[in-house]
Protein backbone atom coordinates (compact mmCIF):
# COMPACT_ATOMS: atom_id res chain seq x y z
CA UNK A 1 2.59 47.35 22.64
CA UNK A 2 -0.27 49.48 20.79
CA UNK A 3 2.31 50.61 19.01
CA UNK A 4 3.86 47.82 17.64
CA UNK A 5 0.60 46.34 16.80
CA UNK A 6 -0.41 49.09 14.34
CA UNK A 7 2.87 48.50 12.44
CA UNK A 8 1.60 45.12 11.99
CA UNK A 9 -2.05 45.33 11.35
CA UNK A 10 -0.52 48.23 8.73
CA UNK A 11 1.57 45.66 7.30
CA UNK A 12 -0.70 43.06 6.91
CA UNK A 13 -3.06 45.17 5.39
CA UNK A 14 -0.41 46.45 2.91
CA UNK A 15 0.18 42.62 2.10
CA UNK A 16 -3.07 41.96 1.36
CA UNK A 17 -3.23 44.71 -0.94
CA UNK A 18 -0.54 43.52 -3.03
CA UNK A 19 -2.35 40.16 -2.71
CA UNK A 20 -5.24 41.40 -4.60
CA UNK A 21 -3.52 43.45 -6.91
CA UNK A 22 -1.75 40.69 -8.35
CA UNK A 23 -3.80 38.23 -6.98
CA UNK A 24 -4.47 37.10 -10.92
CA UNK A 25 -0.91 36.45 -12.20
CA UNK A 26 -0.28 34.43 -8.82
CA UNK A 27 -3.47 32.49 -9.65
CA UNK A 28 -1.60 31.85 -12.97
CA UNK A 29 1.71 30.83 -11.66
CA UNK A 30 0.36 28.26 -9.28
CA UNK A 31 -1.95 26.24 -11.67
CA UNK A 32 0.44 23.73 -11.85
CA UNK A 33 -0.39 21.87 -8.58
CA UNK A 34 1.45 22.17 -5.73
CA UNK A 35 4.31 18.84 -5.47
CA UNK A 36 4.91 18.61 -1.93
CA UNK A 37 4.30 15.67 0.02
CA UNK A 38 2.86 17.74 2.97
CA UNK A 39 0.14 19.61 2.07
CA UNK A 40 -1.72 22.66 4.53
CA UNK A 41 -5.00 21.61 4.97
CA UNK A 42 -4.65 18.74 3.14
CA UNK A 43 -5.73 15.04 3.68
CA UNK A 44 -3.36 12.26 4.89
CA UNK A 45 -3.92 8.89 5.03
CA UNK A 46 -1.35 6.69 6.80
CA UNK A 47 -1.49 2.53 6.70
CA UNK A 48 0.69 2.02 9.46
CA UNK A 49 2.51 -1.46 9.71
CA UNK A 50 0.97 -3.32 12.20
CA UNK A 51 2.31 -6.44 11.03
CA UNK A 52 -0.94 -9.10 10.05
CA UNK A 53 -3.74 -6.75 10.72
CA UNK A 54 -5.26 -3.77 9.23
CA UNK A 55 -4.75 0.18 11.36
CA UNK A 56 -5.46 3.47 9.36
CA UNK A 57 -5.29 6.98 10.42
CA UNK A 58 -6.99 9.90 8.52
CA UNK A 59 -6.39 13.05 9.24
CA UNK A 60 -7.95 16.12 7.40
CA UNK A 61 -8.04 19.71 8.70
CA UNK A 62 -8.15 19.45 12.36
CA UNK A 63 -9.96 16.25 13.01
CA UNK A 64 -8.46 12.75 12.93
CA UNK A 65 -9.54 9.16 12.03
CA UNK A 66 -8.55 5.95 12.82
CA UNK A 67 -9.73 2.92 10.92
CA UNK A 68 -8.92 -0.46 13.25
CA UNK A 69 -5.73 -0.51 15.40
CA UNK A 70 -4.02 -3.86 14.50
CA UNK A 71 -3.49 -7.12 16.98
CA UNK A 72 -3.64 -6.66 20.56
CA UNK A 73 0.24 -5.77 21.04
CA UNK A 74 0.20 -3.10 18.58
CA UNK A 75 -1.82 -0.93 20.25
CA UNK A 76 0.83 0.85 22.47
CA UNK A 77 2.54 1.59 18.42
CA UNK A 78 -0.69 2.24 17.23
CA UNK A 79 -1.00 5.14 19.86
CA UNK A 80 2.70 6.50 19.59
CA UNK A 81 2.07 6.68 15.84
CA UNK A 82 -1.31 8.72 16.73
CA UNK A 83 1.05 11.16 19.37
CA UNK A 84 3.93 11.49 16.57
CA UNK A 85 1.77 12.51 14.35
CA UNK A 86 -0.23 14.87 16.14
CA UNK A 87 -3.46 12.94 16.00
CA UNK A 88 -4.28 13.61 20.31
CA UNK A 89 -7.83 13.24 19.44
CA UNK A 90 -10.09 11.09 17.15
CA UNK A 91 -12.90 12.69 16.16
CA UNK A 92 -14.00 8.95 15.17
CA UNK A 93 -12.76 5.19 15.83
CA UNK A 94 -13.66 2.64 13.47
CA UNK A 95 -13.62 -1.03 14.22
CA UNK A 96 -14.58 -2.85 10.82
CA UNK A 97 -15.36 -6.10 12.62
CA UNK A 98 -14.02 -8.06 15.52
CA UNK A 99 -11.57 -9.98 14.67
CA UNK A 100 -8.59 -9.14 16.96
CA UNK A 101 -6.26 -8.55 14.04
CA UNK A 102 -8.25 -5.35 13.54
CA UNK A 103 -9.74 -4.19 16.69
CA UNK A 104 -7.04 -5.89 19.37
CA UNK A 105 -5.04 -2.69 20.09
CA UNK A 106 -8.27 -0.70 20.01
CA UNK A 107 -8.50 -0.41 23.34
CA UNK A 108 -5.45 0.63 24.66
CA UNK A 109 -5.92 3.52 21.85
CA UNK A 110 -8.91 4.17 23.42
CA UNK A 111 -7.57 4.65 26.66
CA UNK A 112 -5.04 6.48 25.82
CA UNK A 113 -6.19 8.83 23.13
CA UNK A 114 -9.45 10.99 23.68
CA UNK A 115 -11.82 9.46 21.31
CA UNK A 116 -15.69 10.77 20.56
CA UNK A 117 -16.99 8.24 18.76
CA UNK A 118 -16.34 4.42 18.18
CA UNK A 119 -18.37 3.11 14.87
CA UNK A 120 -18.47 -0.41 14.49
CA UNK A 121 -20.75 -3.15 12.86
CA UNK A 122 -23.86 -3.96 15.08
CA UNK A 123 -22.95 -7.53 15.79
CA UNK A 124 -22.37 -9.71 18.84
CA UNK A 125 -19.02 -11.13 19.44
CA UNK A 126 -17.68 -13.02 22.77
CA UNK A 127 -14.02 -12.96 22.75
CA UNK A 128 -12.24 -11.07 25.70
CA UNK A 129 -10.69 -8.73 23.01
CA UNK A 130 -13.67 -7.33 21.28
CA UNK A 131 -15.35 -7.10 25.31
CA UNK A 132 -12.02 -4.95 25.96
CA UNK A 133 -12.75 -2.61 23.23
CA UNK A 134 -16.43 -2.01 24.30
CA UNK A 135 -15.44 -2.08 28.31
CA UNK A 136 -12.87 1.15 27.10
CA UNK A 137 -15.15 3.06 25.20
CA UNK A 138 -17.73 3.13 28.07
CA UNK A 139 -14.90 3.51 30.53
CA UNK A 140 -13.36 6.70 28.53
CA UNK A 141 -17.11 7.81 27.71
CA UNK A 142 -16.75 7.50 24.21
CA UNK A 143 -19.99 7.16 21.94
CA UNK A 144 -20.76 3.95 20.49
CA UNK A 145 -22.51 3.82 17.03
CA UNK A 146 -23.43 1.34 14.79
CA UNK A 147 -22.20 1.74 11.17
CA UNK A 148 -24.80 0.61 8.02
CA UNK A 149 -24.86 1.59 4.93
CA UNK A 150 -26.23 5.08 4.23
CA UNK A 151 -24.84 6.64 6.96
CA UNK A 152 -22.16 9.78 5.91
CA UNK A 153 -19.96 11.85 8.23
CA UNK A 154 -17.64 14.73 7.88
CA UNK A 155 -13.91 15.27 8.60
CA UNK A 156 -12.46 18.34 8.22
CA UNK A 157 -12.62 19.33 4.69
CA UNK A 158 -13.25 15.70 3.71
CA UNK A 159 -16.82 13.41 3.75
CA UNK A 160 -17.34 9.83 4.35
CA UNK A 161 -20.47 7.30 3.89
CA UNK A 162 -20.67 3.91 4.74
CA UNK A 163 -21.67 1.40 2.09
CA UNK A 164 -21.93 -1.79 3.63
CA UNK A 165 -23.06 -3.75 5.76
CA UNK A 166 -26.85 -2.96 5.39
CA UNK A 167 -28.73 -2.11 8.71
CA UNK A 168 -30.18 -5.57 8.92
CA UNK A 169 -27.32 -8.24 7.45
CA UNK A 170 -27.36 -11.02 8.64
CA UNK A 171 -23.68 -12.90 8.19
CA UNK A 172 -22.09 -16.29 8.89
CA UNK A 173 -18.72 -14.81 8.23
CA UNK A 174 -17.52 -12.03 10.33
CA UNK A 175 -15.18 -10.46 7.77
CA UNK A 176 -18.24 -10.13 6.38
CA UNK A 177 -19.84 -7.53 8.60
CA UNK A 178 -16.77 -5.02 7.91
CA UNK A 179 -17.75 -1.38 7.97
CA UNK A 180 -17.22 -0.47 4.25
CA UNK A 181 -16.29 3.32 4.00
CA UNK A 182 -15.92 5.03 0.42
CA UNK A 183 -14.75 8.94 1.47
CA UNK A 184 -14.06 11.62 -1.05
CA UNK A 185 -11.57 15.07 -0.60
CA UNK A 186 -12.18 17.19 -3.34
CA UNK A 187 -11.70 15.37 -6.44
CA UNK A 188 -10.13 12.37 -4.95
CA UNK A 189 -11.17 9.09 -3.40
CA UNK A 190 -10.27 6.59 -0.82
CA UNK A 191 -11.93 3.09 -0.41
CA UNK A 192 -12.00 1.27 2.70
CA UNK A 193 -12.48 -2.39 3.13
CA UNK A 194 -11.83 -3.94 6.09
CA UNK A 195 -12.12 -7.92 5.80
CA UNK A 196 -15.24 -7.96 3.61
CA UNK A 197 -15.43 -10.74 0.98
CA UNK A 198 -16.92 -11.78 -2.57
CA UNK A 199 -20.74 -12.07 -1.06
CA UNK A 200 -20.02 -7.85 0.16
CA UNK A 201 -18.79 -7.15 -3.20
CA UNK A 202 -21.33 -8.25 -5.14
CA UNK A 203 -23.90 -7.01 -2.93
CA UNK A 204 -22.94 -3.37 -3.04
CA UNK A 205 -22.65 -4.29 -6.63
CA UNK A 206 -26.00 -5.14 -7.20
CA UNK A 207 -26.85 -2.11 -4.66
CA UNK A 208 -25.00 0.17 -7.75
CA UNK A 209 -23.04 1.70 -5.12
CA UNK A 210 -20.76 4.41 -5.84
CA UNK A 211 -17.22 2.40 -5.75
CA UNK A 212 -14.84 4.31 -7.74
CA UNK A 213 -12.08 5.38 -5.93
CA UNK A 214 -8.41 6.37 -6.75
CA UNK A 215 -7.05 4.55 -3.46
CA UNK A 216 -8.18 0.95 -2.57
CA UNK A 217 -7.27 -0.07 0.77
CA UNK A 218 -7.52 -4.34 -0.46
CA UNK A 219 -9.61 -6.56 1.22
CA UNK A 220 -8.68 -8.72 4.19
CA UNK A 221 -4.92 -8.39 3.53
CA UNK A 222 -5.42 -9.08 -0.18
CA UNK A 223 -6.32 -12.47 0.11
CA UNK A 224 -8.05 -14.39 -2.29
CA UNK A 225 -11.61 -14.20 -0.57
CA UNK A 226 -11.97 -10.37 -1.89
CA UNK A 227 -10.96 -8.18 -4.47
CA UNK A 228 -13.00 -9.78 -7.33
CA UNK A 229 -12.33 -8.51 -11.26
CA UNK A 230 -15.63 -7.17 -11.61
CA UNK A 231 -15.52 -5.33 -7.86
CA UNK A 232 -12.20 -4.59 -9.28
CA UNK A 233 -13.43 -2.82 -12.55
CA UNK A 234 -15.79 -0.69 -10.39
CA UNK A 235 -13.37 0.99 -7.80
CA UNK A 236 -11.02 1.49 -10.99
CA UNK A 237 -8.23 2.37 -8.55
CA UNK A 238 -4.85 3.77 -9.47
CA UNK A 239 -3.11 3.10 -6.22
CA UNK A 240 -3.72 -0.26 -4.18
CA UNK A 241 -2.56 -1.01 -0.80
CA UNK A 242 -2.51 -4.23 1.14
CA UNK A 243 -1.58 -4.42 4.97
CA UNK A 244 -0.21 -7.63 5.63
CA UNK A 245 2.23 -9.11 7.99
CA UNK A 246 5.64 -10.45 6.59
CA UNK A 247 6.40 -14.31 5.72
CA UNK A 248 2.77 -14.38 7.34
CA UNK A 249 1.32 -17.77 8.05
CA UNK A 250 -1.32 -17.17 5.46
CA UNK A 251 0.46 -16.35 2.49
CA UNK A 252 -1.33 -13.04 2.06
CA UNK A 253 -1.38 -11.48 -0.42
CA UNK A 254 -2.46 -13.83 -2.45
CA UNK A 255 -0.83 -14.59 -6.16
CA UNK A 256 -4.63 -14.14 -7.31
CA UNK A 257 -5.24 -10.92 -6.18
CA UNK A 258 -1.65 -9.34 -6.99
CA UNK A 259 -2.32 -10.59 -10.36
CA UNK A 260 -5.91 -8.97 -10.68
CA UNK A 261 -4.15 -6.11 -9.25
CA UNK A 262 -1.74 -6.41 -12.08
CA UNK A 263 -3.85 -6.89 -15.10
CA UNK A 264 -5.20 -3.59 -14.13
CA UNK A 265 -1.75 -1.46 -13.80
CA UNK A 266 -2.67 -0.74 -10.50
CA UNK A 267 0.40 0.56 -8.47
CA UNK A 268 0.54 -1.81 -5.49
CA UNK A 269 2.00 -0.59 -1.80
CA UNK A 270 2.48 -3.69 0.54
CA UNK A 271 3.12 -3.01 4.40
CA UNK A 272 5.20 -5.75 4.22
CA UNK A 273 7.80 -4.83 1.99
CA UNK A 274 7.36 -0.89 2.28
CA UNK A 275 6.37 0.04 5.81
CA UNK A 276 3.84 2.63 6.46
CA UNK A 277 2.68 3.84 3.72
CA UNK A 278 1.59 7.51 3.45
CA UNK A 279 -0.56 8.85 0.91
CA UNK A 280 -1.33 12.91 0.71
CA UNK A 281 -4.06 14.43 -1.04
CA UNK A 282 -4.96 18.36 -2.02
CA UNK A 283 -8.41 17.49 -3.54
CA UNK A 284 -6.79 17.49 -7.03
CA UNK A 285 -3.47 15.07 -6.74
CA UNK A 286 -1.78 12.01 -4.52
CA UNK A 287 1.68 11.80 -3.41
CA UNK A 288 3.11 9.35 -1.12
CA UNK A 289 6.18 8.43 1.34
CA UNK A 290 6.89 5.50 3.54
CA UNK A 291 8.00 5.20 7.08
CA UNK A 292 9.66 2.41 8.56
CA UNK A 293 9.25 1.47 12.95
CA UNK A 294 12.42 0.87 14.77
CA UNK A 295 10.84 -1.18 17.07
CA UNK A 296 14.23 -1.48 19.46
CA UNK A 297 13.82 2.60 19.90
CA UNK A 298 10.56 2.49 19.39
CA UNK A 299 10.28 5.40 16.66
CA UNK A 300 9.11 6.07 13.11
CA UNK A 301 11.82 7.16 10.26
CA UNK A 302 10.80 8.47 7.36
CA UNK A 303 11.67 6.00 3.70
CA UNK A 304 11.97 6.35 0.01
CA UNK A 305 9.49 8.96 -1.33
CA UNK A 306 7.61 8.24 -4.55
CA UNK A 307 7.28 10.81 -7.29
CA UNK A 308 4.13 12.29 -8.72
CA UNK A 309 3.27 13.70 -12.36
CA UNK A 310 1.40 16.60 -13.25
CA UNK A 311 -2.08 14.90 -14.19
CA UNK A 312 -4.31 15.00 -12.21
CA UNK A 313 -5.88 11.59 -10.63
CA UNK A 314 -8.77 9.78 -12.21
CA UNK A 315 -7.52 8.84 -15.02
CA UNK A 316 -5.80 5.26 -16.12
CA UNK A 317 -3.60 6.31 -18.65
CA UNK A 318 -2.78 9.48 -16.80
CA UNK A 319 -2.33 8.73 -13.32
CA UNK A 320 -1.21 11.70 -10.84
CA UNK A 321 -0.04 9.10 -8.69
CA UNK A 322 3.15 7.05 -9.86
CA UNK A 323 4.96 4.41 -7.64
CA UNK A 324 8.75 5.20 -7.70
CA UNK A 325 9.76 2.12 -9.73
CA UNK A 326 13.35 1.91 -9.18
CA UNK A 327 15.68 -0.86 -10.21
CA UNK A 328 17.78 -1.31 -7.84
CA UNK A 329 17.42 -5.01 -6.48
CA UNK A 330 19.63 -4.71 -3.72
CA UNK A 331 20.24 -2.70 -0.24
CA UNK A 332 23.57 -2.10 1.33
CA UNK A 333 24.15 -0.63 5.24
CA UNK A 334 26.29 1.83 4.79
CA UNK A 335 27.45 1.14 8.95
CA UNK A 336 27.94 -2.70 8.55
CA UNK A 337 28.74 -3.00 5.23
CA UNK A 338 26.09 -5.68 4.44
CA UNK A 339 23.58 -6.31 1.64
CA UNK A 340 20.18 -7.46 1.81
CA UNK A 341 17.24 -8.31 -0.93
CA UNK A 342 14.53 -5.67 -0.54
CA UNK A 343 12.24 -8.18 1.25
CA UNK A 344 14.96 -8.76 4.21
CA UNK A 345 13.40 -7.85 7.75
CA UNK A 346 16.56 -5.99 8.44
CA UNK A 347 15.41 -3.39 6.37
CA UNK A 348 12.73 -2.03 8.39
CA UNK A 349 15.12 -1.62 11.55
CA UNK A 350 17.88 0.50 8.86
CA UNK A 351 17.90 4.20 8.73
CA UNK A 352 17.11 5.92 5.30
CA UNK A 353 20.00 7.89 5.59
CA UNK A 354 22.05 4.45 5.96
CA UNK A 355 21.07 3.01 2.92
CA UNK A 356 22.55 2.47 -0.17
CA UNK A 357 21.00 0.72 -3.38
CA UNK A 358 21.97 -1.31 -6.12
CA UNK A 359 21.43 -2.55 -9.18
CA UNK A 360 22.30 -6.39 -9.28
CA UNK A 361 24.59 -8.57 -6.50
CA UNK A 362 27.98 -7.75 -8.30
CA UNK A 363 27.75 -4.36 -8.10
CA UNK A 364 27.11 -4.45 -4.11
CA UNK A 365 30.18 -6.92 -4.03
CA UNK A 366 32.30 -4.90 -6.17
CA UNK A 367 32.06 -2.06 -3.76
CA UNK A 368 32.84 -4.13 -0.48
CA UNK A 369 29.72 -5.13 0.41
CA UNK A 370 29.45 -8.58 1.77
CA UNK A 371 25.73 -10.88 1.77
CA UNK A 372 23.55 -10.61 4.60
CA UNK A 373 23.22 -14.00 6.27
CA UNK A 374 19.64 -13.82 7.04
CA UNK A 375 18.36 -13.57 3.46
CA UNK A 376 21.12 -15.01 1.96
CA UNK A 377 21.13 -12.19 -1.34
């Protein structure tokens, strides 16, 4: 065995060697930045589709996050999402407010993921669900800690500071107490909203927080209540993403936000028309995927990936991060030989591998594709 280890350490050593000896023309042929999706080390950020409701999951080095974890039957997906992607442990759980929408499936996450610390808004709230989520973390002796602005915490390679709510505000609205998290990994930037509204923005506004960021999470499911122009000019995203629930009773997002969001050329991601949505970061530059939940075998598929330039992020008129703007109009299933508009519920529930896309109606028709019956393309 002795043996057989020197030839290695020998080998290694030799490695390194040539490492170092050319260690400068490899330095050169990698400063164009890496393209995968999947970085080493990097930082992910996953929206998972919870439906109506907001649940994130961060994971950077060796420690995971998870931001809210949807209504209260979503936790059991929230936590198989957690276990498929190899999140066992949460170094930190944040519930942004109570609403059930956000912290519902918190404690079944709780119970069944080891957790170390819960952060949440210091408020009192008397509904069953938000009791649940307390009852669990003292049950599963997990830390609770109240998040106010000021505070800032690590994860992995990545930092994170809480801008609002202030230690001692005082709301009416409960959206309103939403933990507000702005974290940075390397030279990128991810804002986190929860439900907060106008009155936040314009407080952390006046506060001159430090709101740029090249990833908004949008406001209570991008409805009308949030995302302001002049909040909007400050964060300065490139990539937006709303979690919202489809043909939700609400009408979120809202045609004012998606068209402040528009103004802007921000590249919009929508749970309800593409899934999960996945965005990567290796402190320079963003790329993205999306995975859809068969919720009949209970298991996540991976979707259409986007495509990513060789800017890096930070700037408008050079984003790194660019939404795969296809034309096609139309999806076929390749098994039933149907078609479907790209906002048809059956495509959550179809394989990637089982789709096929077109341009315009005649072209699926042409090719023996008949119209869904559902959404009627």
């Amino acid at each position: 065995m002795r043996k057989y280890k020197s030839y290695i350490n020998a080998l290694v050593l030799l490695t390194c060697f040539i490492l170092t000896v050319t260690g400068c023309s490899i330095k050169e042929n990698n400063e164009s930045k890496v393209q995968n999706k999947s970085i080493s080390g990097g930082l992910t950020v996953s929206y998972i589709d919870v439906g109506q409701g907001d649940s994130i999951l961060l994971r950077c080095k060796n420690d995971s996050m998870l931001i809210d974890a949807g209504e209260n039957d979503r936790g059991e997906i929230v936590s198989q999402y957690l276990k498929d992607h190899s999140a066992n442990r949460l170094k930190y759980a944040v519930g942004t407010h109570p609403h059930s929408d956000h912290i519902g499936g918190m404690d079944t996450v709780i119970n069944n993921i080891k957790t170390d610390t819960f952060i949440c808004p210091d408020t009192s709230y008397g509904t069953e669900t938000w009791k649940d989520v307390l009852s669990a973390c003292r049950y599963n002796n997990t830390k609770i800690e109240y998040g106010y602005s000021g505070k800032s915490y690590s994860l992995g390679d990545a930092s994170f500071t809480i801008l609002s709510p202030g230690k001692k505000e005082i709301y009416s609205q409960c959206n309103n107490f939403s933990i507000v998290i702005k974290l940075d990994y390397g030279e990128t930037s991810f804002l986190f909203t929860g439900d907060a509204e106008s009155l936040v923005e314009e407080e952390m506004l006046k506060r001159d927080c430090d709101l740029h960021a090249d990833v908004l999470k949008v406001a209570h499911h991008g409805s009308s209540s949030g995302t302001g122009r002049k909040f909007l000019e400050a964060v300065d995203p490139s990539v937006a993403v709303i979690s919202c629930g489809e043909n939700n009773s609400y009408g979120h997002p809202h045609r004012e936000t998606l068209s402040a969001l528009n103004d802007r050329g921000v590249d919009v991601y929508r749970t309800d028309l593409d899934g999960t949505v996945i965005i990567s970061s290796d402190g320079e530059k963003l790329s993205a995927e999306t995975e859809n939940y068969d919720y009949e075998n209970t298991t996540f598929y991976t979707g259409k990936e986007t495509e990513i330039t060789e800017e890096t992020t930070g700037k408008k008129e050079q984003s790194a991060f660019v939404k795969n703007n296809s034309n096609e109009s139309y999806i076929g299933n390749k098994n039933s030989r149907k078609f479907h508009t790209v906002h048809c519920s059956a495509i959550k529930v179809m394989s990637s591998d089982n789709k096929v896309y077109f341009k315009n109606r005649q072209e699926a028709v042409s090719q023996g594709y008949t119209p869904c019956q559902s959404c009627n393309p």
